[in-house]
Protein backbone atom coordinates (compact mmCIF):
# COMPACT_ATOMS: atom_id res chain seq x y z
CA UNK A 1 10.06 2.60 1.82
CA UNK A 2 6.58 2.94 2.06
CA UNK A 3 5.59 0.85 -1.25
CA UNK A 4 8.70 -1.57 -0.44
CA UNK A 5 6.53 -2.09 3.17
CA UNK A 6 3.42 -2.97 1.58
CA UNK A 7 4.48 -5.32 -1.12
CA UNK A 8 6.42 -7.12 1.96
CA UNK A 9 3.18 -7.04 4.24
CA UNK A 10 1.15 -8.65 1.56
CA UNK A 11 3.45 -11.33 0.82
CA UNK A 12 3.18 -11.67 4.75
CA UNK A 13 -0.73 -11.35 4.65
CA UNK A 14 -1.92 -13.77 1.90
CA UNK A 15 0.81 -16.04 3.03
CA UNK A 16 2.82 -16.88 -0.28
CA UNK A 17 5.69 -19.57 -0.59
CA UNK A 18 6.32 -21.67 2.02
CA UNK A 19 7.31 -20.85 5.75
CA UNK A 20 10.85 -21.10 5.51
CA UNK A 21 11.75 -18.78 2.47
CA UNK A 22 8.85 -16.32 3.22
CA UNK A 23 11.46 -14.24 5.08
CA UNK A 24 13.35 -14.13 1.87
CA UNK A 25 10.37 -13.92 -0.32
CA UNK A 26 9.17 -10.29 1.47
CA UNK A 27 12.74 -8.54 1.24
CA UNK A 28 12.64 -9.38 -2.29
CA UNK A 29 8.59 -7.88 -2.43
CA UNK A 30 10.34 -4.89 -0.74
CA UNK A 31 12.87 -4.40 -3.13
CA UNK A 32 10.88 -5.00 -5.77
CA UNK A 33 8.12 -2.40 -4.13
CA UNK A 34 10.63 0.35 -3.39
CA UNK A 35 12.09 0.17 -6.99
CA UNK A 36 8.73 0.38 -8.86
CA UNK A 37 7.83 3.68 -6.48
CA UNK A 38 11.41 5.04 -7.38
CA UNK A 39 10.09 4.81 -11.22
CA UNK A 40 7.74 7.33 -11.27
CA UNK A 41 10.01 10.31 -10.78
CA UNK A 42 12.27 8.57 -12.55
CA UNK A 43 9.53 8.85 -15.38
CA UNK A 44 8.26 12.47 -14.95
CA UNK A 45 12.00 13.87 -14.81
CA UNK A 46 12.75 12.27 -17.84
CA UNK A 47 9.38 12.56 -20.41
CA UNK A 48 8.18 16.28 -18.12
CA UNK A 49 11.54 17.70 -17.14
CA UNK A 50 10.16 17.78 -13.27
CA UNK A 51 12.72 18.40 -10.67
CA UNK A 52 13.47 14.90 -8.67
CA UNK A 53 13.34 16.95 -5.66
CA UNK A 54 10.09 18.14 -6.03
CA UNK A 55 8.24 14.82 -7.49
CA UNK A 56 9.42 13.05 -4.64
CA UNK A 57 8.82 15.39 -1.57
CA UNK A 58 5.29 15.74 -2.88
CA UNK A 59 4.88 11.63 -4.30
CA UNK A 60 5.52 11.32 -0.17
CA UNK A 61 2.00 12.07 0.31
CA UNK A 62 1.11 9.74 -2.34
CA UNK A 63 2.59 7.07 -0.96
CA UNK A 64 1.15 7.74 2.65
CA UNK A 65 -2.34 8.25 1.84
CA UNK A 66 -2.10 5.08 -0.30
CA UNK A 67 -0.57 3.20 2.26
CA UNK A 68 -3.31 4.47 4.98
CA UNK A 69 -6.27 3.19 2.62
CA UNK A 70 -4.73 -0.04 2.36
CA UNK A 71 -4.14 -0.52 5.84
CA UNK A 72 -7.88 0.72 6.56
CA UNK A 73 -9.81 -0.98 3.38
CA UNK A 74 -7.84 -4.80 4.23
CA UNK A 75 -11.12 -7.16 4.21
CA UNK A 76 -14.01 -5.08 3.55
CA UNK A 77 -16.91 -6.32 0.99
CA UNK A 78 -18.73 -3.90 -0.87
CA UNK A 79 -21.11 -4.00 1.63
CA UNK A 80 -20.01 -3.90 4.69
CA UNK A 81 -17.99 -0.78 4.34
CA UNK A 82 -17.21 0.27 7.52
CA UNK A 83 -16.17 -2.04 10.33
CA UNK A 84 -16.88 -0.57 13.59
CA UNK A 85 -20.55 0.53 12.25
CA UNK A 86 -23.01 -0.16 14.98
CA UNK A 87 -26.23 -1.44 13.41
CA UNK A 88 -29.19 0.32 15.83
CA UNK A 89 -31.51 -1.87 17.47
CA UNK A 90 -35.17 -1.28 15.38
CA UNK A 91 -37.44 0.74 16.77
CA UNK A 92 -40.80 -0.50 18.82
CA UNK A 93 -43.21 1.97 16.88
């Protein structure tokens, strides 16, 4: 759900398609987000034997910390990495 949220915020963000199938356009992002996420266990039961249960309890925290540095990083340059840094006045010395 996570992934499947993201892919539909961006479509949301950067504005794609027009106006009145963008509604449309994001469940299908979702769908398409959530079903690339459900991949990866799908991959490391099959190829590493890994229980489903597991991979996906733990790919959880993955998906959050991902999802929390995209929601944080959104329009920062290289150098102007933080947002809410204060820039000092300069010293009379």
């Amino acid at each position: 759900m996570i992934f499947g949220g993201i892919f539909a915020a961006a479509i949301s963000i950067y504005e794609v398609g027009p106006p009145a199938t963008r509604l449309l356009l994001m469940g299908s992002a979702a769908a398409l987000g959530g079903a690339l996420w459900v991949l990866l266990p799908v991959f490391l039961k099959i190829r590493f034997r890994v229980n489903e249960i597991i991979a996906t309890l733990l790919l959880n925290y993955v998906a959050m910390y991902s999802c929390s540095t995209f929601c944080t990083a959104h329009g920062r340059t290289p150098r102007r990495r933080f947002r809410n840094r204060r820039r000092s006045a300069p010293s009379s010395g």
